[in-house]
Each structure stands twice: as structure tokens, then as C-alpha cells.
N, C-alpha and C. Protein backbone atom coordinates (compact mmCIF):
# COMPACT_ATOMS: atom_id res chain seq x y z
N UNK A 1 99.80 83.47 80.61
CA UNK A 1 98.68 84.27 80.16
C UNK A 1 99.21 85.25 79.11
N UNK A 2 99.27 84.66 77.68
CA UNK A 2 100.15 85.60 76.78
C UNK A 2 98.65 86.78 76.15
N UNK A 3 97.95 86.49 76.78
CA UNK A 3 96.13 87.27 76.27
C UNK A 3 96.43 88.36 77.54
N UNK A 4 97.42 88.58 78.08
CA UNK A 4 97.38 89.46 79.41
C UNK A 4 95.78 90.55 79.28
N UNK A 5 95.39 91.02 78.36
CA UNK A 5 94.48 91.77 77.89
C UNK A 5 92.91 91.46 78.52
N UNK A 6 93.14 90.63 78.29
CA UNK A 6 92.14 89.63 78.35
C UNK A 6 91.37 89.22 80.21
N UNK A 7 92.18 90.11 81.03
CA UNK A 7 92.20 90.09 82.31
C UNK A 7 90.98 90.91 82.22
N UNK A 8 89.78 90.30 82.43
CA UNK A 8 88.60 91.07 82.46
C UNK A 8 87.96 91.47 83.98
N UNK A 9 88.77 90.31 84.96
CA UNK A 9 87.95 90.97 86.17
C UNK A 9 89.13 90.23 87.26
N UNK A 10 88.85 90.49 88.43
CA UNK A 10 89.81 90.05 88.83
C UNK A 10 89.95 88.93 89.58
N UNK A 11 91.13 88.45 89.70
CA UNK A 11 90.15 86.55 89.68
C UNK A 11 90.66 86.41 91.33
N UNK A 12 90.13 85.69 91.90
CA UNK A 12 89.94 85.32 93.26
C UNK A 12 91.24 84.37 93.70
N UNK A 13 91.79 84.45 94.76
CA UNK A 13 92.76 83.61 94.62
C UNK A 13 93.23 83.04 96.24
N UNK A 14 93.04 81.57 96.32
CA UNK A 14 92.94 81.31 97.50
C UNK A 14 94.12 80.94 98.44
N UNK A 15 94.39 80.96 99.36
CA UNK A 15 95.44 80.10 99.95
C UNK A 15 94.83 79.59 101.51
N UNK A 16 95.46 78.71 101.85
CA UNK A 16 95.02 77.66 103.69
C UNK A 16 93.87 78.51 104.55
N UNK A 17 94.37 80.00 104.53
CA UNK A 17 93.31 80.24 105.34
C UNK A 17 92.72 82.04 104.84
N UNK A 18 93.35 82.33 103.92
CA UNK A 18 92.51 83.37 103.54
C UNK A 18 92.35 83.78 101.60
N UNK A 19 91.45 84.11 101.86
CA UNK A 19 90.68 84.46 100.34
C UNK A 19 91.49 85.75 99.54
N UNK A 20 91.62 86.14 98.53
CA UNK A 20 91.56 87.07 97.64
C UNK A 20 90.72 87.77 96.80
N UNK A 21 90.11 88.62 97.13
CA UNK A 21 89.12 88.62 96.33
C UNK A 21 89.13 90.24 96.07
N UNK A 22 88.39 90.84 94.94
CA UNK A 22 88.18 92.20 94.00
C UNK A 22 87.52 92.71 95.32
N UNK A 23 87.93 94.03 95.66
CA UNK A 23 87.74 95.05 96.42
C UNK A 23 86.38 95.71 95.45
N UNK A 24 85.75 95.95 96.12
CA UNK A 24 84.41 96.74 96.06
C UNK A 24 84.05 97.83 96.79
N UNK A 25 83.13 98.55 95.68
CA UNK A 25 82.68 99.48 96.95
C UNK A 25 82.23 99.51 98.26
N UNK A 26 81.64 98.03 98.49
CA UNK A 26 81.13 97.73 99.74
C UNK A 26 81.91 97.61 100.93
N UNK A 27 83.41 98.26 100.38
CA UNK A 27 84.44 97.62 101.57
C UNK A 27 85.10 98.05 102.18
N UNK A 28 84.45 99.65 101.66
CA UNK A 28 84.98 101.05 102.07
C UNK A 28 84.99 101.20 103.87
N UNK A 29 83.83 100.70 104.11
CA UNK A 29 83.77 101.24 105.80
C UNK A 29 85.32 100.11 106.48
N UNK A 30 84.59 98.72 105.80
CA UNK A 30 85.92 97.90 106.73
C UNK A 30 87.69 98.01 106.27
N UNK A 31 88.18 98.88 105.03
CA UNK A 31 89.16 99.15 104.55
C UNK A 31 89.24 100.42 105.28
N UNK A 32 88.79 101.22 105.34
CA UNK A 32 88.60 103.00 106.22
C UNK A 32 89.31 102.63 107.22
N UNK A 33 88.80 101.40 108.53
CA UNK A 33 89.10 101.15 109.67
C UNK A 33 90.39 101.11 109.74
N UNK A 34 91.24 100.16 109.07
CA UNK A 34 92.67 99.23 108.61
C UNK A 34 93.72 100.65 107.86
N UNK A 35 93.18 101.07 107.45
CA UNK A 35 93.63 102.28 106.21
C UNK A 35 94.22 103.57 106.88
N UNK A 36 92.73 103.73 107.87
CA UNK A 36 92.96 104.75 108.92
C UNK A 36 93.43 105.01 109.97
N UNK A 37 94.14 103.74 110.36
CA UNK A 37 94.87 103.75 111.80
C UNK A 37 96.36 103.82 111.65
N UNK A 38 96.79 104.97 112.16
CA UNK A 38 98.09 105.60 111.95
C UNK A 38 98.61 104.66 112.54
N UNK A 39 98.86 103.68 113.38
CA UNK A 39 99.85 102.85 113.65
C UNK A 39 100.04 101.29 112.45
N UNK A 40 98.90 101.01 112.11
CA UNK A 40 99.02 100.25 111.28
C UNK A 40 99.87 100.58 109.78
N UNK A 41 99.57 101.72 109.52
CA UNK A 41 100.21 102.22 108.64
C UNK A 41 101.68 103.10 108.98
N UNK A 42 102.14 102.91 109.73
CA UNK A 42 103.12 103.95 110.16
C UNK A 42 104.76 103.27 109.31
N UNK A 43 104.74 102.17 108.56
CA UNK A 43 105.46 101.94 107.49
C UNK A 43 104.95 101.85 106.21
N UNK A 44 103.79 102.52 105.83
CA UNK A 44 103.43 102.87 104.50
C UNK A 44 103.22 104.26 104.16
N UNK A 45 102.71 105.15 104.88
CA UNK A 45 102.25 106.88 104.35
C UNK A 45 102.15 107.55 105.79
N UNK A 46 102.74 108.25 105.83
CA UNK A 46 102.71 109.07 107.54
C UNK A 46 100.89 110.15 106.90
N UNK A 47 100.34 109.76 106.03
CA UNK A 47 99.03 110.41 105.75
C UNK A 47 98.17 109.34 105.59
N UNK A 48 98.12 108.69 106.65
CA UNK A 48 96.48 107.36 106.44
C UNK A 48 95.23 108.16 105.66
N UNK A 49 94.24 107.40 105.11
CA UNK A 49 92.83 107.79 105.01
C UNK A 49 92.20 108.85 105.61
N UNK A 50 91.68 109.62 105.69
CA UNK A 50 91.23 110.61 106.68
C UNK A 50 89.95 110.26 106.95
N UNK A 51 89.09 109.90 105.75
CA UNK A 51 87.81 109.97 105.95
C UNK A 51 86.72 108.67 105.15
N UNK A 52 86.00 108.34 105.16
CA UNK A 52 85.19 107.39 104.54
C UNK A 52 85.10 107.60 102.66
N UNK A 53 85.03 109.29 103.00
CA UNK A 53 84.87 109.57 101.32
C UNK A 53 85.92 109.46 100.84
N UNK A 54 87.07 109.52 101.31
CA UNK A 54 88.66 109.41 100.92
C UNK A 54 88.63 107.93 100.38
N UNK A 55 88.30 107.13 101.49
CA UNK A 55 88.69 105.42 101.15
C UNK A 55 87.49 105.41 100.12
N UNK A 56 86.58 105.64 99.64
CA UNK A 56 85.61 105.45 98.75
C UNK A 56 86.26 105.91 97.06
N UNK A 57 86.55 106.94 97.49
CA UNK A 57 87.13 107.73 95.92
C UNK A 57 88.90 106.92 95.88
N UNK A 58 89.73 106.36 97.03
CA UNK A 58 90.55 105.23 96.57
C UNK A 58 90.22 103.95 95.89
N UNK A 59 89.01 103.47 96.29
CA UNK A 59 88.63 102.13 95.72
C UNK A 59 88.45 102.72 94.35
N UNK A 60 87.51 103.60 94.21
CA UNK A 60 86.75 103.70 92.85
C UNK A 60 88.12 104.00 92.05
N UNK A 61 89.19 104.27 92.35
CA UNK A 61 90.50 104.64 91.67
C UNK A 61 91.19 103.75 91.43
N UNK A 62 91.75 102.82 92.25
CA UNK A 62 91.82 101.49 92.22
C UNK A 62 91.49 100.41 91.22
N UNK A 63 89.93 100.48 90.87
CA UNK A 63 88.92 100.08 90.19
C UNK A 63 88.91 100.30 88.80
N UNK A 64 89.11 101.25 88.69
CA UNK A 64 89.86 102.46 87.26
C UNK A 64 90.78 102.14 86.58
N UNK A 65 91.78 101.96 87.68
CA UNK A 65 93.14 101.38 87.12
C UNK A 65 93.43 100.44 86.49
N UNK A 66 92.22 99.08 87.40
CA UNK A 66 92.26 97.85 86.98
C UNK A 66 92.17 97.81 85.39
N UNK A 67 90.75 98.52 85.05
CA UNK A 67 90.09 98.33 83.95
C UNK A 67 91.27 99.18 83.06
N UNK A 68 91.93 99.78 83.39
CA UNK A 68 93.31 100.41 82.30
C UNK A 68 94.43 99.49 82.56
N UNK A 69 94.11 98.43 83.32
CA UNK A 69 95.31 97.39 83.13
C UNK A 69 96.72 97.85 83.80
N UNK A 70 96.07 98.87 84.97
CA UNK A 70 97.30 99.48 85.40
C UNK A 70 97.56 99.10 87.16
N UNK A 71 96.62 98.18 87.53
CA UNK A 71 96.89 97.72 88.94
C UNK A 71 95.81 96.35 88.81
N UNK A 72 96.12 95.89 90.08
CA UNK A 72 95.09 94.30 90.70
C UNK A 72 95.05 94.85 91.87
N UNK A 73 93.82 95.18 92.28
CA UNK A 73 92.97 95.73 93.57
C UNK A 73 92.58 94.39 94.17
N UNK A 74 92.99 93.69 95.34
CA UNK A 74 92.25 92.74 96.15
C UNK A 74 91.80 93.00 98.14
N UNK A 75 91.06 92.80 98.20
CA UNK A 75 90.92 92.49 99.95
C UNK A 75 91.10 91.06 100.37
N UNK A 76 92.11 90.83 101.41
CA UNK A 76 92.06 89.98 102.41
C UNK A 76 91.38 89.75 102.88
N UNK A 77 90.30 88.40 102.91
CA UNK A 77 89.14 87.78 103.83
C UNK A 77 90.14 86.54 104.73
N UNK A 78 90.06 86.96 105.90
CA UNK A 78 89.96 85.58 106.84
C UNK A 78 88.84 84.47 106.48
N UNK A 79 89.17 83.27 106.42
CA UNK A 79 88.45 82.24 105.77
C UNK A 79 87.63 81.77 106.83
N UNK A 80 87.72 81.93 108.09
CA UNK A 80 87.39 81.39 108.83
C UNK A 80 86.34 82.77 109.66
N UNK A 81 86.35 83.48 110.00
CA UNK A 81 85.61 85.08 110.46
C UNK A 81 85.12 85.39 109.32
N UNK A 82 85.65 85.22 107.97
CA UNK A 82 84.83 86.16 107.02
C UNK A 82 85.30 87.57 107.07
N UNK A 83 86.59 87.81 107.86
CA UNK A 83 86.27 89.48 108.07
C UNK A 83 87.51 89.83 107.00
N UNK A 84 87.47 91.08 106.41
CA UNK A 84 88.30 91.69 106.08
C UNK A 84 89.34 91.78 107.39
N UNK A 85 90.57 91.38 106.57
CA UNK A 85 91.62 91.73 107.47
C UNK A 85 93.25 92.34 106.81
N UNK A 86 92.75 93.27 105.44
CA UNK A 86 93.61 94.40 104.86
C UNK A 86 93.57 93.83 103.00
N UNK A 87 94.71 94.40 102.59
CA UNK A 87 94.09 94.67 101.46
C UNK A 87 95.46 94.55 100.46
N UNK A 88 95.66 93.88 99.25
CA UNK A 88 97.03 93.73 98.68
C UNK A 88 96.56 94.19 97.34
N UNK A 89 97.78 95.22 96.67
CA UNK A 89 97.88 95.40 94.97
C UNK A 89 98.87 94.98 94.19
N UNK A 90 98.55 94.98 93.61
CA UNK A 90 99.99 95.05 92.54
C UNK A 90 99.44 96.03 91.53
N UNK A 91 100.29 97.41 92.05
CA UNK A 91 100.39 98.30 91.12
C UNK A 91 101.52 98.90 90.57
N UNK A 92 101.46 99.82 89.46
CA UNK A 92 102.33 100.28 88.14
C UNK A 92 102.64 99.27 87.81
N UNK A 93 101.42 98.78 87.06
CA UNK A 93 101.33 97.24 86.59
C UNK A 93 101.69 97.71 85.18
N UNK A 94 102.68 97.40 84.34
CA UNK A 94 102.97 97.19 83.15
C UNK A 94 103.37 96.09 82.58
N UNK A 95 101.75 95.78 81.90
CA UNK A 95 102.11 94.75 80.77
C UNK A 95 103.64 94.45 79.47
N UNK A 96 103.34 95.32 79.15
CA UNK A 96 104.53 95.81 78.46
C UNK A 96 105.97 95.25 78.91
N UNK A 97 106.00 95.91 79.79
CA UNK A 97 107.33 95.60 80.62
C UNK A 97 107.58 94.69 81.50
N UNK A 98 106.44 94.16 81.72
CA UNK A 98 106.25 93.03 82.53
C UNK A 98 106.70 93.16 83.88
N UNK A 99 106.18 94.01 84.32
CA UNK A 99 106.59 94.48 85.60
C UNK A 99 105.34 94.77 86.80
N UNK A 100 105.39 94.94 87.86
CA UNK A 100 104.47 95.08 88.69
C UNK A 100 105.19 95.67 90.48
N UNK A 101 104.74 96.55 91.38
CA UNK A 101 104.93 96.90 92.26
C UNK A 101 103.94 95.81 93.32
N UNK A 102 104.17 95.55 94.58
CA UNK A 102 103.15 95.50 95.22
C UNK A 102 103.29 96.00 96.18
N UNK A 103 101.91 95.86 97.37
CA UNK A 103 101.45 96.49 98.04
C UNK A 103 101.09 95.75 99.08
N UNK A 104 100.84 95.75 100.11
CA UNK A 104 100.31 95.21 101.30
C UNK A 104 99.84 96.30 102.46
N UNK A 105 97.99 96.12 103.31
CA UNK A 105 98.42 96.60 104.21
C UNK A 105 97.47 95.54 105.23
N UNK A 106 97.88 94.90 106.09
CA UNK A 106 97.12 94.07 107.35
C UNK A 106 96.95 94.67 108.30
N UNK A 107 95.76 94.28 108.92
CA UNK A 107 95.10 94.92 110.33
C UNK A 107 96.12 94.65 111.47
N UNK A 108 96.55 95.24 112.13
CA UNK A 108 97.08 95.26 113.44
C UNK A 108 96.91 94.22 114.18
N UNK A 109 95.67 93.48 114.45
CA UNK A 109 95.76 92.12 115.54
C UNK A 109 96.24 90.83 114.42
N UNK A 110 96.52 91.37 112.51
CA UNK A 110 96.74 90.05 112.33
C UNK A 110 98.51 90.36 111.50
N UNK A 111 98.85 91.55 112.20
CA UNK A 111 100.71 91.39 111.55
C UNK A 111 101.51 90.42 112.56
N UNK A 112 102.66 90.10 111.80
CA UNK A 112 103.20 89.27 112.50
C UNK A 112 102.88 87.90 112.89
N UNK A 113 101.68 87.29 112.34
CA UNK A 113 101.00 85.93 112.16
C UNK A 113 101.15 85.13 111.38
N UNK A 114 102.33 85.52 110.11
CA UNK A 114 102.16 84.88 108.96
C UNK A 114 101.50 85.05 108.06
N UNK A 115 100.50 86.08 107.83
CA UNK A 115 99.57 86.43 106.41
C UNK A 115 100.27 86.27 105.54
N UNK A 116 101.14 87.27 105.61
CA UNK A 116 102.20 87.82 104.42
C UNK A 116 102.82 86.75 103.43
N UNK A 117 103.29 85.64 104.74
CA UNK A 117 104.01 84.68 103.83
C UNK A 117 103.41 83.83 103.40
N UNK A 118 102.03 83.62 103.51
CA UNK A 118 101.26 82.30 103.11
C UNK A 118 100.55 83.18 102.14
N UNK A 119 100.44 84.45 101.76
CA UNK A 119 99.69 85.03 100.35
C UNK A 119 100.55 85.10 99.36
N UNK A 120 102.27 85.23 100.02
CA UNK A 120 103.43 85.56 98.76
C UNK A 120 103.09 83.97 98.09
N UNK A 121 103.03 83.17 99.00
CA UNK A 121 103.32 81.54 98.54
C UNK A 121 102.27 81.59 97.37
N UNK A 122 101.30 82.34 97.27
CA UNK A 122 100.46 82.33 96.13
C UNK A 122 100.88 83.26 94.98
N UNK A 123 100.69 84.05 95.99
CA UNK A 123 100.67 85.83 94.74
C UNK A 123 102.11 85.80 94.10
N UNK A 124 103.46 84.87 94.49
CA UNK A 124 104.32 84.99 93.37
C UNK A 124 104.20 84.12 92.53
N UNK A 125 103.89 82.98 92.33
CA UNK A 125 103.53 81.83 91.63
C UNK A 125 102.27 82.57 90.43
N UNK A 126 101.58 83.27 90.84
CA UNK A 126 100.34 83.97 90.14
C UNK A 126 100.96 85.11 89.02
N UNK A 127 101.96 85.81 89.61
CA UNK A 127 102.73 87.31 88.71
C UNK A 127 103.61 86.33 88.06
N UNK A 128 104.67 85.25 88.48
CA UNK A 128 105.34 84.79 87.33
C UNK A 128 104.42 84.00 86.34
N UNK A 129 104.22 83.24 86.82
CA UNK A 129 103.19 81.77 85.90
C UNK A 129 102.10 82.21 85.38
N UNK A 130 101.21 82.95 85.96
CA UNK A 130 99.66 83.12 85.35
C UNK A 130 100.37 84.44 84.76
N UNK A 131 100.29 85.85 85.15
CA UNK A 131 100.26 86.96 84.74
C UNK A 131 101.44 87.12 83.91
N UNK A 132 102.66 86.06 83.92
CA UNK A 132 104.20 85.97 83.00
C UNK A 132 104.80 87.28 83.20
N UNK A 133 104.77 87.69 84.29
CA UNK A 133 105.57 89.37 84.67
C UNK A 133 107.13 88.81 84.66
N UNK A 134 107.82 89.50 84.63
CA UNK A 134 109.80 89.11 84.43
C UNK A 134 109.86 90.16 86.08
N UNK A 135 109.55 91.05 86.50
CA UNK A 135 109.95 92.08 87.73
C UNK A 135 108.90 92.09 88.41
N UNK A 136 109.08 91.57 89.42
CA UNK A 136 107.65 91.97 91.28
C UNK A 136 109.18 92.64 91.90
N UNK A 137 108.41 94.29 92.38
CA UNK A 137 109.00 94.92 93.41
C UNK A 137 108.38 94.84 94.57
N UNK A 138 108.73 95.33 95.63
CA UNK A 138 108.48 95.67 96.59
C UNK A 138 109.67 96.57 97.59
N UNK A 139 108.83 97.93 97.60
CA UNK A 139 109.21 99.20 98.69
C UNK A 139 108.63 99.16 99.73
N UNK A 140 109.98 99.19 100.39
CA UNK A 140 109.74 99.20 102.02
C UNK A 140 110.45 100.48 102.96
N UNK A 141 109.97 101.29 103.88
CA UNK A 141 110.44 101.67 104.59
C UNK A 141 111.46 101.29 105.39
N UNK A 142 113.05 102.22 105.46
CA UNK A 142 113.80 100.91 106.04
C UNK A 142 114.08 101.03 107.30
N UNK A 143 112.26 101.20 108.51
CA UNK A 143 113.06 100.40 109.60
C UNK A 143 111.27 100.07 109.81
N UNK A 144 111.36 99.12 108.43
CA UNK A 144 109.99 98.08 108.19
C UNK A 144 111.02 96.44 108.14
N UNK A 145 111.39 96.22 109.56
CA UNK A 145 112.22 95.07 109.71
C UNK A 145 111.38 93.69 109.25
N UNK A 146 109.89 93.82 109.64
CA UNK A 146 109.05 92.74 109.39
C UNK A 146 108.99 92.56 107.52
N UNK A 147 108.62 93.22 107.28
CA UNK A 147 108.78 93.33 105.87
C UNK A 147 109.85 93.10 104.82
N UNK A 148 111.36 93.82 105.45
CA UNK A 148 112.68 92.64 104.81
C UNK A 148 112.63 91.75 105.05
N UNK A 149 112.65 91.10 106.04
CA UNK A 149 112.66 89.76 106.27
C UNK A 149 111.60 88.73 105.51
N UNK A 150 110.64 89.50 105.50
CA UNK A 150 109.52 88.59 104.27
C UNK A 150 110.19 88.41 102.79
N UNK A 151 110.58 89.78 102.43
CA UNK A 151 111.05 90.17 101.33
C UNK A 151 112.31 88.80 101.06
N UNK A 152 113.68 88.91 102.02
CA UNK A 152 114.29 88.50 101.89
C UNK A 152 114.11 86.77 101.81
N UNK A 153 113.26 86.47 102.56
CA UNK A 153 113.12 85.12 102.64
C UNK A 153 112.57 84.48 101.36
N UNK A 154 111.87 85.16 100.42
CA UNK A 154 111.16 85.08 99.32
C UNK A 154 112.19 84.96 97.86
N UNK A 155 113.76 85.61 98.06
CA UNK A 155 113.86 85.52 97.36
C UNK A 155 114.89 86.93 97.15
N UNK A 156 113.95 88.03 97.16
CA UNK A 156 114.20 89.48 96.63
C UNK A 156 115.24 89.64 97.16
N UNK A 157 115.54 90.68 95.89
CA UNK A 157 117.16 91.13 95.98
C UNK A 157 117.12 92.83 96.26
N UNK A 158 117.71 93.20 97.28
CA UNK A 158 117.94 94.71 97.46
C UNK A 158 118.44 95.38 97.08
N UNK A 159 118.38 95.71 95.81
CA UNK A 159 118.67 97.04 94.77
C UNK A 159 119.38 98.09 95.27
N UNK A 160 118.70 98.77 96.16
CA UNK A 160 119.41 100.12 96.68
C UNK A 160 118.38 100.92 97.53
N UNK A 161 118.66 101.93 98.42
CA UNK A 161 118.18 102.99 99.36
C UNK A 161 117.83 104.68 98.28
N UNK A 162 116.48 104.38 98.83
CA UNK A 162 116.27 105.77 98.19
C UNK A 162 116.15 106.75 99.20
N UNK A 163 117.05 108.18 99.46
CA UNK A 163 117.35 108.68 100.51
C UNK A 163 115.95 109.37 101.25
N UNK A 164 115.74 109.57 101.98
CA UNK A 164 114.79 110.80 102.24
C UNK A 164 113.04 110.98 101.49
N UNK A 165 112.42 109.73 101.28
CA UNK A 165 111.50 109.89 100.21
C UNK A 165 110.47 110.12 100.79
N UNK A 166 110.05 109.70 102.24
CA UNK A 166 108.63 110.65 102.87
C UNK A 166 109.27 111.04 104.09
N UNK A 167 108.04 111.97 104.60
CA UNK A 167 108.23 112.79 105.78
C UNK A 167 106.91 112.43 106.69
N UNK A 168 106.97 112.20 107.89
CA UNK A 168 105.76 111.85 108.71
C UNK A 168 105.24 112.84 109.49
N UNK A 169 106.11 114.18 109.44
CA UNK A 169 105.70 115.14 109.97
C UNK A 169 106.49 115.83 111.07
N UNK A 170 107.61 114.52 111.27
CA UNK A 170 109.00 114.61 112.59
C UNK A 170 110.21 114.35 111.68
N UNK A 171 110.07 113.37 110.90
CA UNK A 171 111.40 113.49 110.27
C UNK A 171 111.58 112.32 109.12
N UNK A 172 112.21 112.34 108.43
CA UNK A 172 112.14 111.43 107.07
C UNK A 172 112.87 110.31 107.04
N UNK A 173 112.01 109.57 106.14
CA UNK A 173 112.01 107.57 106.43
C UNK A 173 112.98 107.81 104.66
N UNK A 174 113.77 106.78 104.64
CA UNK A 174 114.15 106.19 103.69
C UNK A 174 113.40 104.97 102.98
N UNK A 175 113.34 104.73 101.79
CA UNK A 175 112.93 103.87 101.18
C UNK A 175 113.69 102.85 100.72
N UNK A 176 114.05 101.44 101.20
CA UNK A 176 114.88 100.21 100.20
C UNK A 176 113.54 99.64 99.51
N UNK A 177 114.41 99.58 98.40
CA UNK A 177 114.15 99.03 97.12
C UNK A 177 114.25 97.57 96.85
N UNK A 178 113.40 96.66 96.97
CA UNK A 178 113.75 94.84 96.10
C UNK A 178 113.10 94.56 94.98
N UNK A 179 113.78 94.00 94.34
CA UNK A 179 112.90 93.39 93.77
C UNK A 179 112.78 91.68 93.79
N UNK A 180 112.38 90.95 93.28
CA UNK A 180 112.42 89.58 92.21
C UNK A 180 111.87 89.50 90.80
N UNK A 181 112.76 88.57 90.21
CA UNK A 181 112.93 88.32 88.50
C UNK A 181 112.16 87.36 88.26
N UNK A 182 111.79 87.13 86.92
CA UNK A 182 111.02 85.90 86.64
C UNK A 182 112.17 84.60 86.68
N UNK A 183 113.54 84.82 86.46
CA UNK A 183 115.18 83.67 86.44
C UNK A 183 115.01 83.87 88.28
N UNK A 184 114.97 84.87 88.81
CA UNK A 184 115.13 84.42 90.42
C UNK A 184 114.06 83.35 90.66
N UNK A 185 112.90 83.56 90.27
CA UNK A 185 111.75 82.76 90.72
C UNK A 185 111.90 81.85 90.24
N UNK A 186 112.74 81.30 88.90
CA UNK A 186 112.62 79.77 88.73
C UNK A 186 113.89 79.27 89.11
N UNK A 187 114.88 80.20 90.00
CA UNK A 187 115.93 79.47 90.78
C UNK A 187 115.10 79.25 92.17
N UNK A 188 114.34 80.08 92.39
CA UNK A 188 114.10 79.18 94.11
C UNK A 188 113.82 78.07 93.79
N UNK A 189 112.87 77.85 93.31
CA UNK A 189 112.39 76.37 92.82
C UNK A 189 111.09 76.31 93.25
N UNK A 190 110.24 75.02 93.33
CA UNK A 190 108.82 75.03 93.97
C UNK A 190 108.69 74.54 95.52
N UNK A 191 109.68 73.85 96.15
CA UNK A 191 109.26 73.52 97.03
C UNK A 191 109.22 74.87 98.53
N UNK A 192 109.43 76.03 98.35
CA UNK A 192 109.31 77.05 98.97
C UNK A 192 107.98 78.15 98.87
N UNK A 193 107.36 77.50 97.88
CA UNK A 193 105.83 78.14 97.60
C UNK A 193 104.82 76.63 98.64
N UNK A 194 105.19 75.99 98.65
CA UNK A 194 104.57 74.98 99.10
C UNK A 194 104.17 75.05 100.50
């Protein structure tokens, strides 16, 4: 996609059993739920959502970004329930640099099921090939064991520990750093997206 510009909305993107699709305002109450539960989040922000208007003025920010070409806002649909079941970005999206962060957060009855690895099997194939990014990061809290292990299996390489970067209110989490390259992604090869 050398028109990167040209990303006018955000495109839907499927895999075996769940959907991708542009976060809306309508998705505030069932993102609030997922967003707001301090255990679900207790390896992303020791400050969940507080309130409905909070997750409302995130989407619409989100939304913002897109249209400045500075993130990809999606929700997780179970294909089969229909339900929202969390929500993935890729943000400090720079065209330019060809770079992108992402993001993940899944509902509590569906971590540890495999989401993760059957959306990477898409969503990296999508940032190298469609979107032609050269850098996908991903920051993790490091005693987010479920999450290296995704990381690592994918590919990503662990950069380094950033000391002390949040506080939950008892005491402070470290951050490791991975990334993957657009040369890492065409050494795995294809039969590991498959």
C-alpha cells in the first residue's frame, strides 16, 4: 500500500473465528465493561476507564487519530456470539517511519484461549504486506508472562527493560520492550501465519 494516505476508513479484517472491525461510538458501553475491570487490565494501566464518559471521549480520540493517520482503532467480535470480546490498535502509527505500536486488550473469560495468536496470524501479515510498515512493537509489562510468550513465538525480538515506567498505586511494573522488522517477518516465512 505505497498510497498509505489513502487509508480512508478502516478496513475489516477477518480471521477463523473472530472479526475486526472500526470501533464506534456504539461500543462504548461494551468496551467500558472490558476497559473497566481492574483485573483484566492489571498488565496494561493500574488506571482502567472510570466511567462511560471516559470510554466515550477514548473512542472519539481514537477516531481522531485515525483520521490524522496516527492509529487503527478496531473491536474484537466473536464470530460466533457476535459479542465484543476487547479491542486491538496499532498506535504511534508513523507512516513516515514506518512504524507502528500495538495494543491489545481481551475480556477475561476469553485470555488464554488463543485470540491473540490467531489475530497476530492476521494483523502481522496486514502491517508488513498491506500497510508496508519496516517496525511492529509491542510493550509489555514484565510479569505479563502470557504476552512474551505470544510476543516471542511470533518472532519479536527483546530490545531492552524500561525501568520503573508505571505505578499501580503499591509499587512499580517495569516495561520490556519487542519489537519485529519487516527482514524478521520475511525470515519467519509463511507457513507460521497459517
Amino acid at each position: 500500500m505505497h498510497d498509505q494516505h489513502l487509508l480512508t476508513e478502516i478496513p475489516t479484517l477477518l480471521t477463523k473465528y473472530y472479526i475486526l472491525r472500526s470501533v464506534t461510538i456504539d461500543d462504548t458501553y461494551a468496551l467500558f465493561s472490558i476497559l473497566s475491570n481492574k483485573n483484566t487490565m492489571r498488565f496494561i494501566t493500574a488506571n482502567p476507564i472510570r466511567s462511560k464518559e471516559e470510554m466515550h471521549k477514548a473512542i472519539v480520540k481514537s477516531l481522531t487519530k485515525f483520521a490524522d493517520r496516527q492509529e487503527i482503532p478496531w473491536v474484537i467480535i466473536d464470530k460466533y456470539s457476535q459479542s465484543l470480546i476487547g479491542q486491538f490498535r496499532l498506535h504511534k502509527l508513523d507512516f513516515w517511519h514506518r512504524k507502528a505500536e500495538m495494543g491489545a486488550v481481551i475480556h477475561e473469560d476469553y485470555q488464554g484461549k488463543g485470540v491473540m495468536t490467531e489475530i497476530l496470524k492476521t494483523m502481522i501479515p496486514f502491517v508488513f504486506e498491506t500497510l508496508e510498515l519496516n517496525r511492529l512493537v509491542g510493550d509489555i509489562f514484565a510479569g505479563n508472562e502470557g504476552s512474551r510468550k505470544l510476543l516471542e513465538k511470533f518472532g519479536f525480538k527483546k530490545e531492552g527493560i524500561l525501568r520503573q515506567t508505571d505505578f499501580d498505586g503499591e509499587r512499580y511494573h517495569d516495561t520490556i520492550v519487542y519489537s519485529l522488522l519487516a527482514e524478521d517477518f520475511t525470515a519467519l516465512g509463511k507457513s507460521i501465519f497459517n
